[in-house]
Structures are given as C-alpha cells and as structure tokens.
N, C-alpha and C. Protein backbone atom coordinates (compact mmCIF):
# COMPACT_ATOMS: atom_id res chain seq x y z
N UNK A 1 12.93 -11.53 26.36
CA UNK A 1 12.11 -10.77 25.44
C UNK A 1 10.99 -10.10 26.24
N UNK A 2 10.91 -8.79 26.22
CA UNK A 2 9.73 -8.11 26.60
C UNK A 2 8.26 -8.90 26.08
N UNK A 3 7.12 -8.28 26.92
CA UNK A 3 6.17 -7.51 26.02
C UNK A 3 5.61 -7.13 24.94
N UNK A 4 6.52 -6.09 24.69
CA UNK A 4 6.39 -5.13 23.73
C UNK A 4 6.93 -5.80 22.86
N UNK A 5 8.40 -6.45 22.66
CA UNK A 5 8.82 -7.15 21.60
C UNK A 5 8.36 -8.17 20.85
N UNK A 6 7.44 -8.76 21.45
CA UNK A 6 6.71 -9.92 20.43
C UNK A 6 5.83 -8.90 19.05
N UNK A 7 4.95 -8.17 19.85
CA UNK A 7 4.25 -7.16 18.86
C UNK A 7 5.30 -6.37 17.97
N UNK A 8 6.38 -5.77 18.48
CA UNK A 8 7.72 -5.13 17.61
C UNK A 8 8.02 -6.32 16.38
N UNK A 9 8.34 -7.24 16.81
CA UNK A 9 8.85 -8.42 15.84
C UNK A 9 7.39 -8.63 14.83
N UNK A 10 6.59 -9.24 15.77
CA UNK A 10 5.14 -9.49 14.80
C UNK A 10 5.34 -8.57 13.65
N UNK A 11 5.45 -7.05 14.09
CA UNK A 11 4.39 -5.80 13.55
C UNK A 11 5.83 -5.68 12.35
N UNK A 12 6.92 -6.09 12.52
CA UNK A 12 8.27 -5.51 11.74
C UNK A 12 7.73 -6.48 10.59
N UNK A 13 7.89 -8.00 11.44
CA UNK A 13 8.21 -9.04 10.23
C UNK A 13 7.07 -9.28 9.28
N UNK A 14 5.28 -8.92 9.67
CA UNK A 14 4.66 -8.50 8.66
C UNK A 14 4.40 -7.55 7.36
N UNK A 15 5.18 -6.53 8.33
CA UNK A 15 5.68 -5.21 7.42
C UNK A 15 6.50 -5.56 6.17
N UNK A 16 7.44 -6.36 6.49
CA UNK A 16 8.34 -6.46 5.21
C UNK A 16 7.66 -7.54 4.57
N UNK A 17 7.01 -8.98 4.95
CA UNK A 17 6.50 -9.86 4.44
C UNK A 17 5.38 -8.62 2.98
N UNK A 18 4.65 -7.30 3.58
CA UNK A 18 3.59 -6.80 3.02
C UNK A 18 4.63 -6.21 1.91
N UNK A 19 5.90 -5.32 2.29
CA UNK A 19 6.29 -4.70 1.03
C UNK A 19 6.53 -5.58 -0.03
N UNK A 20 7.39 -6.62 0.46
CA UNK A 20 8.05 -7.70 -0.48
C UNK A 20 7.17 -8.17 -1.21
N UNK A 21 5.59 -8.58 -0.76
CA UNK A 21 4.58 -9.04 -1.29
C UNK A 21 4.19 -7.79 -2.86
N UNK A 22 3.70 -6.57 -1.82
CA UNK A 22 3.19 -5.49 -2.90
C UNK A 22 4.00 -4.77 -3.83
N UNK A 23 5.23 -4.69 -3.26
CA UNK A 23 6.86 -4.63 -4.53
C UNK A 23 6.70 -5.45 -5.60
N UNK A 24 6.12 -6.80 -5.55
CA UNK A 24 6.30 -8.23 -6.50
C UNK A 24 4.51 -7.76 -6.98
N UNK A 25 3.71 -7.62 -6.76
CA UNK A 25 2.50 -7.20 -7.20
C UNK A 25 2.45 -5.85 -8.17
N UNK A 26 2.63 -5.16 -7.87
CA UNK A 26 3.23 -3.93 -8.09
C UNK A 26 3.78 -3.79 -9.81
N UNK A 27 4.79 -4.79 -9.49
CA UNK A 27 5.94 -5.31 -10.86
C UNK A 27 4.88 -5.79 -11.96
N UNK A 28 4.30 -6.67 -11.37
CA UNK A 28 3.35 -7.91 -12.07
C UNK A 28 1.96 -6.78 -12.75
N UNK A 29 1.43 -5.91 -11.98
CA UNK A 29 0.69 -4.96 -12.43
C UNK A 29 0.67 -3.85 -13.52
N UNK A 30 1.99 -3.32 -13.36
CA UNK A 30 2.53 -1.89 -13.96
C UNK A 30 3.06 -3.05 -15.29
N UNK A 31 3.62 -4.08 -15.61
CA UNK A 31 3.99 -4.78 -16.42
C UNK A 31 2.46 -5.21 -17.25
N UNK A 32 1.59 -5.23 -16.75
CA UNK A 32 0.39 -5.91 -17.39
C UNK A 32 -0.87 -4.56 -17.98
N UNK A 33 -0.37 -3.26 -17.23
CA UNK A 33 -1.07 -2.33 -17.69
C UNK A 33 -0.35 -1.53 -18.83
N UNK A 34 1.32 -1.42 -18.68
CA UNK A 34 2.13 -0.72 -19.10
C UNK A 34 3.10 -1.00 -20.11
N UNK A 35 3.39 -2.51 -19.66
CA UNK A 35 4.00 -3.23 -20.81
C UNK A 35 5.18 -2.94 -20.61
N UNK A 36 5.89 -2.68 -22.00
CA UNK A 36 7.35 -2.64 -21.82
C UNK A 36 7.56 -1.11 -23.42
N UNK A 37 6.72 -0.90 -23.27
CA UNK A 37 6.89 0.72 -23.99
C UNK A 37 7.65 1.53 -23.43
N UNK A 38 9.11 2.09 -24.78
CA UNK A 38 9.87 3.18 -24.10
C UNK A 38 8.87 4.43 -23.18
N UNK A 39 8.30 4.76 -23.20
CA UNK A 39 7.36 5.74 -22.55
C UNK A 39 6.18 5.33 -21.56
N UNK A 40 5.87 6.25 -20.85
CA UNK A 40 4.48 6.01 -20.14
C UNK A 40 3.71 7.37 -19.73
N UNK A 41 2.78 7.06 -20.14
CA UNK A 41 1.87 8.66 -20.08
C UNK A 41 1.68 8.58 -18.87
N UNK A 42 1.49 9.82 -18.13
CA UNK A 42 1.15 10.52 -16.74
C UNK A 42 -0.25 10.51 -16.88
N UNK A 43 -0.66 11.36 -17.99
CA UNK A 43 -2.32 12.00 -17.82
C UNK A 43 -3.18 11.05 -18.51
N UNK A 44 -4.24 11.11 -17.67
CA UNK A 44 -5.47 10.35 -18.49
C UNK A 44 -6.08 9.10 -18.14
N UNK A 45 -7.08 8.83 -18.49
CA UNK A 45 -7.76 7.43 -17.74
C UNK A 45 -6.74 6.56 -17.83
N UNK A 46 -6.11 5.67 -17.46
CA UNK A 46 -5.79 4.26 -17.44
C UNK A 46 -4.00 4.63 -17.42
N UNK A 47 -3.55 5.83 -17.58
CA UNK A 47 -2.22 6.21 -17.56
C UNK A 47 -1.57 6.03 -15.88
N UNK A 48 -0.26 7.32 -15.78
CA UNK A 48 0.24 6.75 -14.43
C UNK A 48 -0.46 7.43 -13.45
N UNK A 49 -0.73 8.78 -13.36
CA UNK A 49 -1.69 9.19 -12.90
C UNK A 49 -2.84 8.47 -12.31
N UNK A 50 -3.57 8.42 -13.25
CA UNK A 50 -5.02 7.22 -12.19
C UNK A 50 -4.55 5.99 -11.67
N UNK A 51 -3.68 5.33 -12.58
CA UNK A 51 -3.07 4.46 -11.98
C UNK A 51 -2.53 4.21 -10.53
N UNK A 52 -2.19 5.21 -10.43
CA UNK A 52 -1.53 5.49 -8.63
C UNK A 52 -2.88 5.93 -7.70
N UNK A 53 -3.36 6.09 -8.02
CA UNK A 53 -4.42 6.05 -7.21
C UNK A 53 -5.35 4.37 -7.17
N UNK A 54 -5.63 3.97 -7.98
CA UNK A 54 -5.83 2.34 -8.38
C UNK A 54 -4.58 1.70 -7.39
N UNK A 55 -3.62 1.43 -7.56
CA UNK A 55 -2.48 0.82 -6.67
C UNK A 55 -2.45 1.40 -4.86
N UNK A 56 -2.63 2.53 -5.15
CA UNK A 56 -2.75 3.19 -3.28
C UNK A 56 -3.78 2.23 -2.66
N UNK A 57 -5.08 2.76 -3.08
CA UNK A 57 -6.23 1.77 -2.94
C UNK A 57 -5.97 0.38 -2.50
N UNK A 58 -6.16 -0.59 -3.61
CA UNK A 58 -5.48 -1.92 -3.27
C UNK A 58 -4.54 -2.16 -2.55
N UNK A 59 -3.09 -1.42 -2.89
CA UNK A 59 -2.42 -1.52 -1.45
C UNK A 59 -2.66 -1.76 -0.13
N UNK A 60 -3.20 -0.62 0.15
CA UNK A 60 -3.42 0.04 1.73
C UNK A 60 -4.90 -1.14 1.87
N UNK A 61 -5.36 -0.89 1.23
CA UNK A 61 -6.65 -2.11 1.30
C UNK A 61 -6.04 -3.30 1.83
N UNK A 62 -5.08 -3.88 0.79
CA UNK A 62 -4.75 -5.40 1.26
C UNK A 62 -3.44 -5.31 2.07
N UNK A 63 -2.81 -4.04 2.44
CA UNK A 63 -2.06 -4.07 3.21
C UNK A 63 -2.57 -4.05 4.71
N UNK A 64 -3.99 -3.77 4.96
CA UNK A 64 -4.32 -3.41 6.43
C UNK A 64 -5.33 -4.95 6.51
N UNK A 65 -6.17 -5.32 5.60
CA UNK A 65 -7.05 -6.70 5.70
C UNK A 65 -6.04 -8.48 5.27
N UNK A 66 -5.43 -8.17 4.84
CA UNK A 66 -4.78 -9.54 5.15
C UNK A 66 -4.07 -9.51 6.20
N UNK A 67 -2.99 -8.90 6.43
CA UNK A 67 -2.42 -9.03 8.01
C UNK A 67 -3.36 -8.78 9.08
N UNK A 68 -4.47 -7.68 9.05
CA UNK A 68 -5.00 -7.60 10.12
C UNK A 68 -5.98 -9.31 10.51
N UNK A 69 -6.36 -9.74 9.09
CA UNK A 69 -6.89 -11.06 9.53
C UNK A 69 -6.68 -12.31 10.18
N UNK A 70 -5.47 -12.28 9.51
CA UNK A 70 -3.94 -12.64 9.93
C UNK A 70 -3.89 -12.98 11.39
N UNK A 71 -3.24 -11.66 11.98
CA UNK A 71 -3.61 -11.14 13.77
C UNK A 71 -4.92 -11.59 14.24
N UNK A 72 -5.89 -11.10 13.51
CA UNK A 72 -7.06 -11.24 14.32
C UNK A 72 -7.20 -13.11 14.62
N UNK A 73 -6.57 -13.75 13.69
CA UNK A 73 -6.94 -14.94 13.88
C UNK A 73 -6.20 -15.44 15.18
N UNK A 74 -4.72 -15.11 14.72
CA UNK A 74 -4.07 -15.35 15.95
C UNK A 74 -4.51 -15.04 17.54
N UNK A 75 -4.81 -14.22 17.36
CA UNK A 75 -5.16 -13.69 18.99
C UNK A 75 -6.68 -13.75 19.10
N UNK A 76 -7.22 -14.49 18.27
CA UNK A 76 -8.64 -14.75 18.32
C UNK A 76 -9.80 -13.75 19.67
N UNK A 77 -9.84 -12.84 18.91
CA UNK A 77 -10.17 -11.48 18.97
C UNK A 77 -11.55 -11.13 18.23
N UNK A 78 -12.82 -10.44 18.56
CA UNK A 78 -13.30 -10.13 18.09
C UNK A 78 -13.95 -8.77 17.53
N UNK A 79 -13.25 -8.20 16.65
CA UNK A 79 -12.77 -7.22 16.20
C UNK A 79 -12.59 -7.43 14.45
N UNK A 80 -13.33 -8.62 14.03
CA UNK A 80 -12.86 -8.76 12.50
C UNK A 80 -13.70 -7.95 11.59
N UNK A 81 -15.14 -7.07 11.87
CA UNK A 81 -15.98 -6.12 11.30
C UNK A 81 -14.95 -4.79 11.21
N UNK A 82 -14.30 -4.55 12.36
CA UNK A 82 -13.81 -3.65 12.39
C UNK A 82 -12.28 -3.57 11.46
N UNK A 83 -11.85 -4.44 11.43
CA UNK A 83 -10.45 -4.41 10.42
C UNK A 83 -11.02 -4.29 8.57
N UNK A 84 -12.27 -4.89 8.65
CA UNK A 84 -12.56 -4.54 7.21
C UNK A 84 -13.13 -3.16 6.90
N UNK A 85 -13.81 -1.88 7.93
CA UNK A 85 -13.71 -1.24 7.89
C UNK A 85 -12.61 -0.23 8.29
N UNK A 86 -11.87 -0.75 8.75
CA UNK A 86 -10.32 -0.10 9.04
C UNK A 86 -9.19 -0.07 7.69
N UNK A 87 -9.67 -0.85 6.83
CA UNK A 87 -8.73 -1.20 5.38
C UNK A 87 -9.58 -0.45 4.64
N UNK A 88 -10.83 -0.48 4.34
CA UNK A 88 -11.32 0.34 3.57
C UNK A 88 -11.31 1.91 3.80
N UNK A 89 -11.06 2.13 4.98
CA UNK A 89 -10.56 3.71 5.17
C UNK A 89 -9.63 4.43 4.67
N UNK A 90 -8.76 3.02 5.31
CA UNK A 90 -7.39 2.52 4.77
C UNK A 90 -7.10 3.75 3.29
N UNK A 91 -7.77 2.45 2.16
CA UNK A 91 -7.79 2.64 1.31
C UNK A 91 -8.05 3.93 0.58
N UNK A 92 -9.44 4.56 1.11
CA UNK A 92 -9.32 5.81 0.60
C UNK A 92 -8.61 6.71 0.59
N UNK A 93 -8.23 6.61 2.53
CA UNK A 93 -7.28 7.83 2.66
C UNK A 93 -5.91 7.41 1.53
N UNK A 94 -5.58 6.60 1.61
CA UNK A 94 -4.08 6.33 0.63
C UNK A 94 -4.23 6.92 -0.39
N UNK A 95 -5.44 6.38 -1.58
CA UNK A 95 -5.74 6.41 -2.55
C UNK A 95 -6.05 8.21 -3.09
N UNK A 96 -6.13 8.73 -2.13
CA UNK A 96 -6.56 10.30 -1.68
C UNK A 96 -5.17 10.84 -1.78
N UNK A 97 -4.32 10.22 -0.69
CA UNK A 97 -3.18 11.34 -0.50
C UNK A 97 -2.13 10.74 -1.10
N UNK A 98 -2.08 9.72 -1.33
CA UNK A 98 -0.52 9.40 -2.20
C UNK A 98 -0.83 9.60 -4.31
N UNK A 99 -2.55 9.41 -4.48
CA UNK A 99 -2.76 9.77 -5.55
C UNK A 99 -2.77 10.99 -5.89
N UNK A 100 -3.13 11.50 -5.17
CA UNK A 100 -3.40 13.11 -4.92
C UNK A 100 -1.49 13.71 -5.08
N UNK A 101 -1.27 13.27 -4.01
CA UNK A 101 0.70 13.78 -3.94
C UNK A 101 1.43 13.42 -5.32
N UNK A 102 0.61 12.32 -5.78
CA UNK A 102 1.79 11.98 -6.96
C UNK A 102 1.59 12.82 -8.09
N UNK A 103 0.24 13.66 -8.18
CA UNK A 103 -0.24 13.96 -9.12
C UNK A 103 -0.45 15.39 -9.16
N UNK A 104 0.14 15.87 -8.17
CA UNK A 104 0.42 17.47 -7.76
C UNK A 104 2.14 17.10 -8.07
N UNK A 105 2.54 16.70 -7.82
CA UNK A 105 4.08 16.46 -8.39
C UNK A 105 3.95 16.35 -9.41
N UNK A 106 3.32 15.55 -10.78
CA UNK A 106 3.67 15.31 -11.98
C UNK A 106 3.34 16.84 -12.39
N UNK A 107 2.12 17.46 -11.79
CA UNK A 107 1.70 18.75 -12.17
C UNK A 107 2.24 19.92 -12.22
N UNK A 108 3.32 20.17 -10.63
CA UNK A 108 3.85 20.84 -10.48
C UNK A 108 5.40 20.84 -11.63
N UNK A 109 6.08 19.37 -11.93
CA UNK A 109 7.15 19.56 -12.85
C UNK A 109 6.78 19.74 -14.16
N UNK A 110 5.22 19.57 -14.74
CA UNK A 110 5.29 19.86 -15.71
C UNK A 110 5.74 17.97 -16.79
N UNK A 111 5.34 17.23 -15.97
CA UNK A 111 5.75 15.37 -16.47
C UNK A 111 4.65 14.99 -17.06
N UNK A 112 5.19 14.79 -18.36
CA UNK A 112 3.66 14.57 -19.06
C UNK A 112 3.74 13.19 -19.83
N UNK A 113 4.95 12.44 -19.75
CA UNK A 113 5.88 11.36 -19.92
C UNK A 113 7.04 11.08 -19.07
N UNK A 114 6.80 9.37 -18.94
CA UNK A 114 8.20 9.39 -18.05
C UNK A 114 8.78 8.12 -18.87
N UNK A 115 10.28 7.91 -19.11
CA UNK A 115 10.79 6.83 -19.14
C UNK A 115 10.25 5.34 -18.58
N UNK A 116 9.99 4.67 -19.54
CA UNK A 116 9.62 3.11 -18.94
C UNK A 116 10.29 2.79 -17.42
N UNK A 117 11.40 3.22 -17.41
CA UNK A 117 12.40 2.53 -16.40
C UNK A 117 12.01 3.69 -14.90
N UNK A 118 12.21 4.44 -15.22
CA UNK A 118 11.67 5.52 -14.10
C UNK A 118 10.23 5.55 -13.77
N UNK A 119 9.58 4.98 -14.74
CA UNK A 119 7.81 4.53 -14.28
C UNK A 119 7.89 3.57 -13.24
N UNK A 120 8.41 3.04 -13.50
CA UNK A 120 8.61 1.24 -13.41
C UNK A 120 9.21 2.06 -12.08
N UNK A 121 10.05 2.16 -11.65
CA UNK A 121 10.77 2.58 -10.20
C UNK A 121 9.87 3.28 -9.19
N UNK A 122 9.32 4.07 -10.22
CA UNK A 122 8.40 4.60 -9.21
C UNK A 122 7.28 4.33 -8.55
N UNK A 123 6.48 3.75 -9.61
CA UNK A 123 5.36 2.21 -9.08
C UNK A 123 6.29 1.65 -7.79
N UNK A 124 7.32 0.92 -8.15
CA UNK A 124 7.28 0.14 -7.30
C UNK A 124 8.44 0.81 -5.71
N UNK A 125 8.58 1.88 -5.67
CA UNK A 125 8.91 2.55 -4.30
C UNK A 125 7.30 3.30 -4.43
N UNK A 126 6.62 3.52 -4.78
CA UNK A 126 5.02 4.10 -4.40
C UNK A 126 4.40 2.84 -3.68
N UNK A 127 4.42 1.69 -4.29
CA UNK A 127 3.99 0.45 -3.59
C UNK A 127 4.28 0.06 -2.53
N UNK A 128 5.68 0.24 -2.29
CA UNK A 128 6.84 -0.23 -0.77
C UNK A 128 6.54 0.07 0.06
N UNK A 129 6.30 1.86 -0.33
CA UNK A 129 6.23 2.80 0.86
C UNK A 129 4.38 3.04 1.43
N UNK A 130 3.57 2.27 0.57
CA UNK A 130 2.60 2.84 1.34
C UNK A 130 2.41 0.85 2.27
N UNK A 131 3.06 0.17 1.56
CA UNK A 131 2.80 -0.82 2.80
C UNK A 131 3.81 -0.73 3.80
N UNK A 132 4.51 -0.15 3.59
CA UNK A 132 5.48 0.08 4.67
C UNK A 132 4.83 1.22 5.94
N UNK A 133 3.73 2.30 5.16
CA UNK A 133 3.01 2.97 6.67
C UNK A 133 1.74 2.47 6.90
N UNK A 134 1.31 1.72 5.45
CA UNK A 134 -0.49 1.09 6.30
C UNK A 134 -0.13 -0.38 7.07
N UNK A 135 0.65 -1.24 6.49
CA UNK A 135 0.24 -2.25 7.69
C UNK A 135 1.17 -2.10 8.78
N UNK A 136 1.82 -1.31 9.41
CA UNK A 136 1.83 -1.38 10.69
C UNK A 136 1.05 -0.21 11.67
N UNK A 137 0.53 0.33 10.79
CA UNK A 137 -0.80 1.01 11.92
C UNK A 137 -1.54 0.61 12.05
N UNK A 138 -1.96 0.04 10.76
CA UNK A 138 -3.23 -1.58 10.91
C UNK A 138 -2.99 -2.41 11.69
N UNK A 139 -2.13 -2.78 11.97
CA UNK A 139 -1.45 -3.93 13.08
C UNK A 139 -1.35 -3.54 13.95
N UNK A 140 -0.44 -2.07 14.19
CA UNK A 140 -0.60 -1.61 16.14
C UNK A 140 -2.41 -1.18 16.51
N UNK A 141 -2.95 -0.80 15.56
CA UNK A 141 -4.84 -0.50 15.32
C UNK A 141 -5.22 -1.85 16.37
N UNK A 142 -5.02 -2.94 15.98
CA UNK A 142 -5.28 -4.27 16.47
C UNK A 142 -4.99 -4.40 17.26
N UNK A 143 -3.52 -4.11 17.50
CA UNK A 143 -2.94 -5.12 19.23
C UNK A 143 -3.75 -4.05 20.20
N UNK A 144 -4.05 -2.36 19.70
CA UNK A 144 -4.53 -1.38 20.97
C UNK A 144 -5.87 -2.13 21.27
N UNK A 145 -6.81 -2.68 19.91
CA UNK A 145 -8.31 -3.17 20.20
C UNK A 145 -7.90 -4.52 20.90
N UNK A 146 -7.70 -5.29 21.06
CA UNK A 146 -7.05 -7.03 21.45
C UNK A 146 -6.95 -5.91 23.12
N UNK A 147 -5.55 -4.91 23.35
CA UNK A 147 -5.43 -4.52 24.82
C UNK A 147 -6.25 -4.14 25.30
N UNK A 148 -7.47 -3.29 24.89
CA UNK A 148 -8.44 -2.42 25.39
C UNK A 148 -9.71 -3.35 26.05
C-alpha cells in the first residue's frame, strides 16, 4: 500500500459512511417537514425551495465538521479552529449554489408542484451528492494542513 492510499481509502470510506449517513437524514427530514402528501410545493417559506437550501447548509456543514473532527483527532493535528471555519464556508457556499441551482431549475421549468415521490427522490440525490463533493475536500483540506 502506498502513501497516498491510506488517505484514498480514509477519504473514499468516509465519503460513503457521509452519504449513507445524510441519504438516511435526508429521508427522516423531508418525511417530518413533508409528510406523506400526494404533492409538494416548490415556492414559499418552508416548501421545497427553501428547503434545499436548509438541507445544503446542514449537509455540507456536517459533512465537512464531523469527519474533519474525526481526522483531526486521528492525526492529532492542530488545525481544529480551522475545520469549523472550513464547514461553515462549507455551508454557505452549498447552501448558495445547490439552493440557488435547484431553484433556477424549478424556475426555469416552470415546477410549481412536484409529486410526493419525485420530491422525495430528489431530496435525497440533492443530499448524496453534496456529501459526496463536501466531505472529501474537507478531508483532502486536512491531510494538505496535517502535510504542510
């Protein structure tokens, strides 16, 4: 085994530990805001719209500060000020561009309702995919501060 492969393995097998986690969060969320109504509104306070911006947030938040704490403990590193401002950046930027993207899409088709079941899908590949790009930049973020 290289090097590089311990961090490859680390940085993979947290990655999926984070989707699997925020996929199952995700479910548990959109179920507790959304319920089980044939419909789900796009526009408006507390609909899917703001909603996705609320979920980016938290995501990318707890996708970059639990694993990065995680690491930091492991490699007992001091660098833990900096991972909580690294998640909260995190967070905005997500909360910015995947809320922002989802919501120039609903805008651009003209989605002013979506099917329960197609809500529900989409929450939870919106969830997958943003822990699938914040915690492993959060994590390679770390091993570069730990090398430097």
């Amino acid at each position: 085994m290289t090097a590089d492969a311990l961090p490859r393995n680390l940085i993979a097998r947290e990655t999926a530990i984070s989707i699997v986690i925020n996929s199952v969060l995700s479910l548990a969320f959109f179920l507790l805001v959304f319920g089980t109504r044939a419909q789900v509104a796009v526009w408006g306070a507390g609909n899917l719209a703001f909603d996705n911006v609320v979920q980016a947030f938290m995501i990318a938040l707890m996708s970059t500060l639990v694993p990065g704490m995680l690491l930091h403990r492991r490699l007992r590193i001091a660098i833990g000020s900096r991972i909580a401002a690294r998640a909260l950046a995190s967070a905005v930027a997500a909360a910015a561009l995947a809320g922002g993207l989802a919501a120039a899409g609903f805008a651009i088709f003209g989605i002013d309702m979506l099917d329960w079941s197609h809500a529900l899908v989409f929450k939870l590949l919106l969830g997958a995919a943003i822990a699938a790009i914040v915690t492993p930049l959060g994590l390679k973020a770390i091993l570069r501060a730990a090398a430097a």
